[in-house]
Protein backbone atom coordinates (compact mmCIF):
# COMPACT_ATOMS: atom_id res chain seq x y z
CA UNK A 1 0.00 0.00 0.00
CA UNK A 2 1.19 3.53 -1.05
CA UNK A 3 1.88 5.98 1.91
CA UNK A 4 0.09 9.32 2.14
CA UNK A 5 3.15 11.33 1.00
CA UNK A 6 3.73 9.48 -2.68
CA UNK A 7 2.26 9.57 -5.43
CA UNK A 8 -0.70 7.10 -6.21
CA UNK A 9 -2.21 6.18 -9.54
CA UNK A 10 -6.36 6.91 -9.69
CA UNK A 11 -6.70 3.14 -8.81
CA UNK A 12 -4.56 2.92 -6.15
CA UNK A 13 -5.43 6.60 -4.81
CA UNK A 14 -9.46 4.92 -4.93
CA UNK A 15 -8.23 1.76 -3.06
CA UNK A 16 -6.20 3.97 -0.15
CA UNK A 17 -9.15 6.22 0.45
CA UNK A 18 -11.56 3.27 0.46
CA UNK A 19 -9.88 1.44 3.12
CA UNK A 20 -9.06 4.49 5.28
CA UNK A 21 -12.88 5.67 5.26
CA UNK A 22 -14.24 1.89 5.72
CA UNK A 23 -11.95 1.00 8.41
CA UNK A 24 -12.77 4.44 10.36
CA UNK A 25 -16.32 5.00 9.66
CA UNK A 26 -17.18 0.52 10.23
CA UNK A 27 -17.06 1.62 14.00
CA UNK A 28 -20.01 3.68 13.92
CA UNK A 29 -22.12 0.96 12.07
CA UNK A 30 -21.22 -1.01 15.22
CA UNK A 31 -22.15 1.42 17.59
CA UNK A 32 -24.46 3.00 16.14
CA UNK A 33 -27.42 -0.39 16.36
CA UNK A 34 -26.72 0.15 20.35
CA UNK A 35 -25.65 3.96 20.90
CA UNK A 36 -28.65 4.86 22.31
CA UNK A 37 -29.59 1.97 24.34
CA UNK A 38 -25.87 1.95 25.76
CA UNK A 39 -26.79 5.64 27.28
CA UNK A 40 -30.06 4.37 28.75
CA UNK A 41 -28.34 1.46 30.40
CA UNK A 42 -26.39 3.84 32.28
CA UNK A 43 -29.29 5.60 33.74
CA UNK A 44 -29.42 8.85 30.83
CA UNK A 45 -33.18 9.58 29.78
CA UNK A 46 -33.97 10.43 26.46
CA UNK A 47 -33.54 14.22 26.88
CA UNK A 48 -30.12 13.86 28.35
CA UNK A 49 -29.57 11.42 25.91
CA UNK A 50 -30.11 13.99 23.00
CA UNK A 51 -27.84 16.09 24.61
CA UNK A 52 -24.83 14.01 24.82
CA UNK A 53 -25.05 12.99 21.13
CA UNK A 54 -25.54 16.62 20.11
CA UNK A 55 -22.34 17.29 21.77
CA UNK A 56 -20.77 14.88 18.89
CA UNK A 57 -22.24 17.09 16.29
CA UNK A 58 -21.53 20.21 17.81
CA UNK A 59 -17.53 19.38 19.17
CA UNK A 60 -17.66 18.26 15.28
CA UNK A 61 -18.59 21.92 14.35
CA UNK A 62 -16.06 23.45 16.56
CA UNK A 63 -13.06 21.60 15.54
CA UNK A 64 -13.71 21.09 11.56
CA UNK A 65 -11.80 24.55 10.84
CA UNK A 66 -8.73 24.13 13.31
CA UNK A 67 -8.47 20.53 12.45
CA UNK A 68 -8.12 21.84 8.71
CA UNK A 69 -5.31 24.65 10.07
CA UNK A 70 -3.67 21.18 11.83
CA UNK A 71 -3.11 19.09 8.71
CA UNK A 72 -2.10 21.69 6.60
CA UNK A 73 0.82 22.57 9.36
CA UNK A 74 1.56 19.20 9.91
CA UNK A 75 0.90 17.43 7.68
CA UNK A 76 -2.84 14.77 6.57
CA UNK A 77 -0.80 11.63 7.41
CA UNK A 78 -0.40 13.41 11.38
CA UNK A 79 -3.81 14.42 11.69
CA UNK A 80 -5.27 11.29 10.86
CA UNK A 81 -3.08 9.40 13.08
CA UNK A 82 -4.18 11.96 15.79
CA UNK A 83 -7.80 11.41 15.09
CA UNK A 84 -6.97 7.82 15.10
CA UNK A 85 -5.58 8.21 18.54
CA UNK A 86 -8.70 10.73 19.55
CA UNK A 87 -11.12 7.91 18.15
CA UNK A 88 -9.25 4.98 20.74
CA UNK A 89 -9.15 7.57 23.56
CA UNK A 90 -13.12 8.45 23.57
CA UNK A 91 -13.93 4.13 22.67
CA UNK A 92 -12.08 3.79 26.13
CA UNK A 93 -13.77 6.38 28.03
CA UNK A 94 -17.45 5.36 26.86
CA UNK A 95 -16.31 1.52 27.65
CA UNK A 96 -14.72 2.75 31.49
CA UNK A 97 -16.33 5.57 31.78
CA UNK A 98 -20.30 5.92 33.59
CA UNK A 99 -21.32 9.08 34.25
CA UNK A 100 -22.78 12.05 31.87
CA UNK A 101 -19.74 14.15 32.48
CA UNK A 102 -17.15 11.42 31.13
CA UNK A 103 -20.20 10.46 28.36
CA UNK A 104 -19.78 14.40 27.18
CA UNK A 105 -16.21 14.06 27.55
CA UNK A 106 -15.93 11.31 25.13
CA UNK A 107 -18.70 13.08 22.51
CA UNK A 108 -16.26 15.88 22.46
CA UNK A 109 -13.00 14.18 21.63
CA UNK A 110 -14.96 11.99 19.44
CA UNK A 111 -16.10 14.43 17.50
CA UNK A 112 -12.29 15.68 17.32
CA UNK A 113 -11.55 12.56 16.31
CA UNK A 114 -14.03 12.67 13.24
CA UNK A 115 -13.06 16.60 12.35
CA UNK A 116 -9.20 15.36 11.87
CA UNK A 117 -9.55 12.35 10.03
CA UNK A 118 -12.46 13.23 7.60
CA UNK A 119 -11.35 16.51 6.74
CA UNK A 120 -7.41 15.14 6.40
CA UNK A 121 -8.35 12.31 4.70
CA UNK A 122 -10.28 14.31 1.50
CA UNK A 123 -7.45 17.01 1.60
CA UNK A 124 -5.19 14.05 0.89
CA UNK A 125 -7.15 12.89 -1.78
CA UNK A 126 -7.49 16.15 -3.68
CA UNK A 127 -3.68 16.90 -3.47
CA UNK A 128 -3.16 13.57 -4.50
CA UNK A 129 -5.52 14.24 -7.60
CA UNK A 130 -3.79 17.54 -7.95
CA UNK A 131 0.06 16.27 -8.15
CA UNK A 132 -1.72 13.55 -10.23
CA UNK A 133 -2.64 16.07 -12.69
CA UNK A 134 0.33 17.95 -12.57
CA UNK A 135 -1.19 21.09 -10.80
């Protein structure tokens, strides 16, 4: 497999991004047939409940832009191993973790976790296409 700093033909650019996206977006078809009756097993109604997983959406608001300012000064390969390492670090706190505080704690850094590696992950892509094309 090509690494994110060489350059890829079409196929193998397809095959790269592929794989990346399935093997980080699979987790939330897993969790996402028990998210919400995970929360109400630990004692969150369905208000509280709604307000957890908004935190997702919104931490995913908040960090889209200064994720983008990340990998461009580091470098995509860094900021989707970071979001990589954000995704493992909020999986551990919803599986220790009991209470709404560390529940909102991990819905933060998980949507961190989603803000580096999707946004990284197509700016690789269309620099790939762009050295690919010569431009």
């Amino acid at each position: 497999m090509a690494n994110l700093h060489q350059k890829s033909s079409p196929e193998a650019l397809k095959r790269i991004y592929l794989l990346i996206n399935t093997l980080f977006f699979l987790h939330v078809g897993f969790i996402g047939a028990t998210y919400i009756l995970f929360f109400f097993d630990n004692g969150l109604g369905e208000l509280v409940t709604n307000i957890v997983s908004a935190c997702f959406s919104l931490s995913i608001f908040i960090f889209e832009i200064p994720s983008g300012a990340y990998s461009d000064t580091f470098g995509n390969r860094k900021a989707i191993l970071s979001g990589a390492f954000f995704l493992i670090i909020s999986m551990l706190l919803f599986s220790t973790g009991h209470t709404l505080v560390i529940f909102i704690i991990a819905q933060i850094i998980w949507g961190l976790s989603y803000a580096l590696i999707s946004g990284a992950l197509e700016s690789w892509v269309v620099s790939q296409t762009k050295k690919d094309k010569g431009g």
